[in-house]
N, C-alpha and C. Protein backbone atom coordinates (compact mmCIF):
# COMPACT_ATOMS: atom_id res chain seq x y z
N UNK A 1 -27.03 -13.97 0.44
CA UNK A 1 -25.60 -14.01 0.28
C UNK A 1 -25.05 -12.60 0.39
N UNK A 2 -24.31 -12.42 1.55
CA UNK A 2 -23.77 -10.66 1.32
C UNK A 2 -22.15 -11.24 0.37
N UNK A 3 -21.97 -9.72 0.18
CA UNK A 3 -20.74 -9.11 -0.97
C UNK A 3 -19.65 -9.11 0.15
N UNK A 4 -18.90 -9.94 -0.58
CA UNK A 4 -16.92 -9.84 0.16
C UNK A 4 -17.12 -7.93 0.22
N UNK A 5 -15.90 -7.72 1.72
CA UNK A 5 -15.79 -6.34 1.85
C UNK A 5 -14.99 -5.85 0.65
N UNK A 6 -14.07 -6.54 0.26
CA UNK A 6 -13.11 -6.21 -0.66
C UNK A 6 -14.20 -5.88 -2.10
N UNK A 7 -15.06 -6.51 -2.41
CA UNK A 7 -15.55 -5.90 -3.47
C UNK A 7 -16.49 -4.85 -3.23
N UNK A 8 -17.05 -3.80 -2.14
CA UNK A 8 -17.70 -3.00 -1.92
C UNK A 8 -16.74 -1.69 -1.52
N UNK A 9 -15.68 -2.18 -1.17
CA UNK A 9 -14.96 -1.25 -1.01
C UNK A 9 -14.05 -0.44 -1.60
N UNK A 10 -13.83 0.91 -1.75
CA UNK A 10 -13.06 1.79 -2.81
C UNK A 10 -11.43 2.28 -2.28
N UNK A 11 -10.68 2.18 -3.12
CA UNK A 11 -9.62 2.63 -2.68
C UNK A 11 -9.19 4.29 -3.01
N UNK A 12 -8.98 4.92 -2.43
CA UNK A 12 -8.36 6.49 -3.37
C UNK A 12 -7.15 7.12 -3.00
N UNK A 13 -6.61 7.94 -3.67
CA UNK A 13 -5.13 8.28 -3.13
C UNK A 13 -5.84 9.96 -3.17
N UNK A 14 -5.08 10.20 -1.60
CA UNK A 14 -5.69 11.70 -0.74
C UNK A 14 -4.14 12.38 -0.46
N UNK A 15 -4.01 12.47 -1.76
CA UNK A 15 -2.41 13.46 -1.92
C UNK A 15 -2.44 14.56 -0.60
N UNK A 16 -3.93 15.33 -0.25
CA UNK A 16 -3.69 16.18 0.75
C UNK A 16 -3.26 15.93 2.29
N UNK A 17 -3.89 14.76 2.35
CA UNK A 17 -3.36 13.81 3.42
C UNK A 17 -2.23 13.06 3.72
N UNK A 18 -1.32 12.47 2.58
CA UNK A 18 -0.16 11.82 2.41
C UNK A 18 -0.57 10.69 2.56
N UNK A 19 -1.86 10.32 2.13
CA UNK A 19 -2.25 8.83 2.25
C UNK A 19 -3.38 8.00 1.01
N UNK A 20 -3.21 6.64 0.68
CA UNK A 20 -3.93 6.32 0.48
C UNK A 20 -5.11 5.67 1.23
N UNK A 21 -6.40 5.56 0.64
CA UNK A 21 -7.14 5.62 1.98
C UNK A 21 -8.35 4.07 1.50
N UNK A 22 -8.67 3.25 2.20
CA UNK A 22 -10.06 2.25 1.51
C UNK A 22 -11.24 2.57 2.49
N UNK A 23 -11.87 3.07 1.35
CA UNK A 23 -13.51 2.81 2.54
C UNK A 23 -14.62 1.92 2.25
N UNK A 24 -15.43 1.89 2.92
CA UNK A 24 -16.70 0.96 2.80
C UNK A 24 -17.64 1.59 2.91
N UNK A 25 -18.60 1.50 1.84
CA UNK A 25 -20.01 2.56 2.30
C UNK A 25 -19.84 3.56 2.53
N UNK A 26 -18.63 4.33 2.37
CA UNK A 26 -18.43 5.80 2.51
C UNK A 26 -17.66 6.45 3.32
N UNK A 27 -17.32 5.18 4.32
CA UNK A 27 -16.63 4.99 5.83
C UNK A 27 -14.99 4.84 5.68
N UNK A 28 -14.07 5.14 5.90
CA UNK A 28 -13.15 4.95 5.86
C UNK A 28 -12.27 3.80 7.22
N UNK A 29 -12.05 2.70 6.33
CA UNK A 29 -11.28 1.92 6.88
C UNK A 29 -10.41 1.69 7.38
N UNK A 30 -9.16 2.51 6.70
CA UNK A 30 -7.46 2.39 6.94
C UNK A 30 -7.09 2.88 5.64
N UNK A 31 -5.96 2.91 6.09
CA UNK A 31 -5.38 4.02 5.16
C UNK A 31 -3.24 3.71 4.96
N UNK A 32 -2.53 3.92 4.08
CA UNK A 32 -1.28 4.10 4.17
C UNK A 32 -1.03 5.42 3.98
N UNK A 33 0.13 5.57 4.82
CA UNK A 33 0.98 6.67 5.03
C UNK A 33 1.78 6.87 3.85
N UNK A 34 1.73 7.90 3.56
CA UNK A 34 3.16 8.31 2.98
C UNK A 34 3.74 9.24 2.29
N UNK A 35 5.40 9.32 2.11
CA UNK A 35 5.58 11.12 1.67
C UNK A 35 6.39 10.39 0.59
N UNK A 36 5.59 11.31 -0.75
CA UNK A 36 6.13 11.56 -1.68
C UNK A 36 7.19 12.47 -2.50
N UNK A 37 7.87 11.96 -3.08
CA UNK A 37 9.24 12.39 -3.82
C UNK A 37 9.22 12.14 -5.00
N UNK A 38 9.87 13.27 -5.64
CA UNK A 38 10.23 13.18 -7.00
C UNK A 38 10.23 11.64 -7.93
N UNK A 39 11.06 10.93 -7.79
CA UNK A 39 11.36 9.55 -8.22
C UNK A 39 10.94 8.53 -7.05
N UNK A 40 10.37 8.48 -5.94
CA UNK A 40 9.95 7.44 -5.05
C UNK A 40 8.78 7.86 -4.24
N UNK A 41 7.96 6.85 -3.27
CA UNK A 41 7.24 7.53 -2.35
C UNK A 41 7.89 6.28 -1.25
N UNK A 42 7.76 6.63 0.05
CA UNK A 42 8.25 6.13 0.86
C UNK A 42 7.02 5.86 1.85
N UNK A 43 6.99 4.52 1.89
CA UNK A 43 5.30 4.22 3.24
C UNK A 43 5.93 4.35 4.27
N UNK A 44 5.32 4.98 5.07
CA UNK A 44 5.64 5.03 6.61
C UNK A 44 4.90 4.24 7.56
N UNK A 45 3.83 4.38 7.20
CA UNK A 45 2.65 3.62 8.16
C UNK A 45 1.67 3.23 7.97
N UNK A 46 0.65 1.97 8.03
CA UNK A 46 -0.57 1.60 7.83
C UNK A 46 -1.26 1.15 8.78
N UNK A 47 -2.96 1.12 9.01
CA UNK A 47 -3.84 1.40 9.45
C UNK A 47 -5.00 0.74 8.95
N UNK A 48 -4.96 -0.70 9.58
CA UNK A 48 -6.34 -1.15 9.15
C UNK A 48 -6.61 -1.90 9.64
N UNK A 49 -8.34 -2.40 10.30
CA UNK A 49 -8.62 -3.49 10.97
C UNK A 49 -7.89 -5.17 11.26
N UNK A 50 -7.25 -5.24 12.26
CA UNK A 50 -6.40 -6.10 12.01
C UNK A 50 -7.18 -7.28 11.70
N UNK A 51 -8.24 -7.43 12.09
CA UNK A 51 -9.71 -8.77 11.31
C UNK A 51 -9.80 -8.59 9.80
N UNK A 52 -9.09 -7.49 9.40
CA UNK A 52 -9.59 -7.40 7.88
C UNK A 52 -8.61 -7.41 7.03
N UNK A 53 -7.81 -8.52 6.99
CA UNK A 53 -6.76 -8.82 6.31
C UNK A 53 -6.63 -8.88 4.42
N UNK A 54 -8.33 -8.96 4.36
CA UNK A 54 -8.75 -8.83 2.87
C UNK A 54 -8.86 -7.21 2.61
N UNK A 55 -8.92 -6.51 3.65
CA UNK A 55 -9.18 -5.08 3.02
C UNK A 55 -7.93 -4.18 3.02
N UNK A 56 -6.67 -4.92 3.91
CA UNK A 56 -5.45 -4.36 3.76
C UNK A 56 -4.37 -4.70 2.49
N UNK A 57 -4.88 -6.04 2.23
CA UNK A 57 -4.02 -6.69 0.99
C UNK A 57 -4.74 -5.77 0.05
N UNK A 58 -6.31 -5.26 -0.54
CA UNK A 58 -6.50 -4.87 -1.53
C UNK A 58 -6.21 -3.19 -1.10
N UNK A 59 -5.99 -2.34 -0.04
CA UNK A 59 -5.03 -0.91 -0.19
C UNK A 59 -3.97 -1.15 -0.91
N UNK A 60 -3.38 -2.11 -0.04
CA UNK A 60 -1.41 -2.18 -0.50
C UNK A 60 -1.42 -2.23 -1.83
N UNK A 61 -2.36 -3.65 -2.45
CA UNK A 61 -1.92 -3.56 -3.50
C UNK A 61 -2.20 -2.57 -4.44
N UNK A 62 -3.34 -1.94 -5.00
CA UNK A 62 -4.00 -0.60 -5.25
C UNK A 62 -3.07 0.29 -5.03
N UNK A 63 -2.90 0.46 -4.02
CA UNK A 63 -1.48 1.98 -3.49
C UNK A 63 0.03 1.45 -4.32
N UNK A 64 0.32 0.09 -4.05
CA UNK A 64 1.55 -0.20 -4.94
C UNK A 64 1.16 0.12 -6.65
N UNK A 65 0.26 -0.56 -7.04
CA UNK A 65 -0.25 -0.18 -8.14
C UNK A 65 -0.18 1.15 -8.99
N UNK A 66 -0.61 1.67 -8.22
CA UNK A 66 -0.47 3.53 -8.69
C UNK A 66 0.44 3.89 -8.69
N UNK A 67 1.81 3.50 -7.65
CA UNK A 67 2.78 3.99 -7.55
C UNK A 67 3.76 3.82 -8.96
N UNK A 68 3.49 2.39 -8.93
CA UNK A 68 4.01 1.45 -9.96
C UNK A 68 3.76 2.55 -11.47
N UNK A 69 2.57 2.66 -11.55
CA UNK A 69 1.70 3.27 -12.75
C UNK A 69 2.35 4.37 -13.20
N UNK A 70 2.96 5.58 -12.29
CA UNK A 70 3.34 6.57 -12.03
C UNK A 70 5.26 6.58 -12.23
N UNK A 71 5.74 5.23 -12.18
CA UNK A 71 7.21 5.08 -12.56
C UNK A 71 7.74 5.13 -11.56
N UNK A 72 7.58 5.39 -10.18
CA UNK A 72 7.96 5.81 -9.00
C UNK A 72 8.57 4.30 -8.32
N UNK A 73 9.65 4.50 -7.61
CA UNK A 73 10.47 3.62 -6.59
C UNK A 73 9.33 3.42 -5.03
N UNK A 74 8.95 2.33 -4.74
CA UNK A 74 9.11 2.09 -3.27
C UNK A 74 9.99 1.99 -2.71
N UNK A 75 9.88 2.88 -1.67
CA UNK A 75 10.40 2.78 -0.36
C UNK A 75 9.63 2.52 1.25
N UNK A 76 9.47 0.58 1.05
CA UNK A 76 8.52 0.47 2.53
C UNK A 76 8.96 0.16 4.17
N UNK A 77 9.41 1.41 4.14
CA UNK A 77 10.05 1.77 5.64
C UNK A 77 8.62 1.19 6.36
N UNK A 78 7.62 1.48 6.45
CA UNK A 78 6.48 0.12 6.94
C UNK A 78 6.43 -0.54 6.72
N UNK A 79 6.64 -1.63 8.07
CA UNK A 79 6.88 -2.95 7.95
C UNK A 79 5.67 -3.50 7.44
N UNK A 80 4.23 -3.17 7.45
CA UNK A 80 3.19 -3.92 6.79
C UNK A 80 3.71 -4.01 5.32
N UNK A 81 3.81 -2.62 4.49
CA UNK A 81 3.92 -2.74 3.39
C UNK A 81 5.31 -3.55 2.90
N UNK A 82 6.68 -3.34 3.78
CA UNK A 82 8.00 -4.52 3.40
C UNK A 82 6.76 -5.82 3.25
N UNK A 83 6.18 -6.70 4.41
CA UNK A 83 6.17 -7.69 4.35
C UNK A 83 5.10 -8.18 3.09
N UNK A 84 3.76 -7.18 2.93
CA UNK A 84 3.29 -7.50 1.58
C UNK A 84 4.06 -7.80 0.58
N UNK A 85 4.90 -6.76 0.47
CA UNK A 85 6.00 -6.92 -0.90
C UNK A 85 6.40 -8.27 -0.98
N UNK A 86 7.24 -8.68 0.64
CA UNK A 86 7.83 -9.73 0.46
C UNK A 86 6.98 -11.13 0.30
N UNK A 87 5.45 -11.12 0.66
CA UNK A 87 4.20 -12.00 -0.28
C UNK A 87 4.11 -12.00 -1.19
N UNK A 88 4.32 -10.64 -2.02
CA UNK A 88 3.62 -10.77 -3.07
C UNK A 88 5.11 -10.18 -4.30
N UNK A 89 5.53 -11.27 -4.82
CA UNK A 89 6.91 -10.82 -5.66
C UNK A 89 6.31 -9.83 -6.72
N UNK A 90 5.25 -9.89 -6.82
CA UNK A 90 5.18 -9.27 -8.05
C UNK A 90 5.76 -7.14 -8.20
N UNK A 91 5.61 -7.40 -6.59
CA UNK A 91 6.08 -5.69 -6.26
C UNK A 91 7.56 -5.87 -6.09
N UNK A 92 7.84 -6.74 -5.91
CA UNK A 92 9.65 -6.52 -5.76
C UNK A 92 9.93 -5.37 -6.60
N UNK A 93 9.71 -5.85 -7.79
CA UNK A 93 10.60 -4.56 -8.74
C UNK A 93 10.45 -2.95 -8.13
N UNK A 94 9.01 -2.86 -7.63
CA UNK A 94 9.25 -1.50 -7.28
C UNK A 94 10.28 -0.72 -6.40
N UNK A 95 10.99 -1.82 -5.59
CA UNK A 95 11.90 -1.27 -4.75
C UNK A 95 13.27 -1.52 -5.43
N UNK A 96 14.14 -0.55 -5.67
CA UNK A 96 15.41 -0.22 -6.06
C UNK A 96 16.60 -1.32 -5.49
N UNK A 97 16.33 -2.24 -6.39
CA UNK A 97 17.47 -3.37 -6.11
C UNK A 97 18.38 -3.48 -4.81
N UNK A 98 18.73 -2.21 -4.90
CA UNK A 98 20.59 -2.00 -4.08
C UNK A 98 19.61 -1.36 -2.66
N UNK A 99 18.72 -1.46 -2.60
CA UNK A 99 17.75 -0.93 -1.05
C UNK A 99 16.87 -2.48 -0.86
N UNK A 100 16.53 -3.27 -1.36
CA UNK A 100 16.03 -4.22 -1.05
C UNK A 100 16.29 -5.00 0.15
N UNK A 101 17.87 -5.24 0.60
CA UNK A 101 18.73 -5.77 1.36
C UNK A 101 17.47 -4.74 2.53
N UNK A 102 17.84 -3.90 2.99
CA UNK A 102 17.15 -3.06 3.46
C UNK A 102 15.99 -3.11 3.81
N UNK A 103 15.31 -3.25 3.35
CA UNK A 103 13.84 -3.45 3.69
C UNK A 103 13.27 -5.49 3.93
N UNK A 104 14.64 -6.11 4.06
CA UNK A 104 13.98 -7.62 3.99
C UNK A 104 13.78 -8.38 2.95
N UNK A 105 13.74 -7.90 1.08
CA UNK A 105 13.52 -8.23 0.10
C UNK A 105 14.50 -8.70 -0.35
N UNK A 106 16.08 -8.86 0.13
CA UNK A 106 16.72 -9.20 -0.94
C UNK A 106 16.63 -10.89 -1.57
């Protein structure tokens, strides 16, 4: 029986890079973009096997997570990360009500 990728794989946030990043075995998978601000971080772009739909849902959410953790506003000018959000309600809140319209969430 092999191990789901999602449970072998690590997520980390690479502040020097402007990205969070998931790897496997040491390998790096994909990654989100993004520039951080005072009160928000804003995704720009993501990057991940488009076959590996389990290893992009567990970045986003992980990367939303931290953000979340941290008090910080989304802003997902990437459309991967808008449309997670808009899967998964539980991130709504991170995006600033009166910008939601905006990104597809309202």
């Amino acid at each position: 029986m092999s191990t789901a990728p999602t449970e072998t794989a690590t997520v980390r946030d690479n502040p020097a890079a402007g990205r969070f990043e998931i790897l496997e075995a040491g390998r790096l998978s994909g990654y989100t973009s993004y520039d951080a601000g005072e009160w928000s971080v804003v995704f720009v772009a993501t990057s991940v096997d488009p076959g590996s739909p389990e290893l992009r849902d567990r970045l986003l959410a992980e990367a939303l997570d931290t953000v979340g953790g941290l008090g910080k506003a989304v802003l997902p000018e990437c459309c991967c990360v808008a449309r997670f959000i808009a899967e998964h309600e539980e991130y709504r809140d991170l995006v600033p009500e009166p910008r939601r319209a905006h990104f597809g969430l309202a």
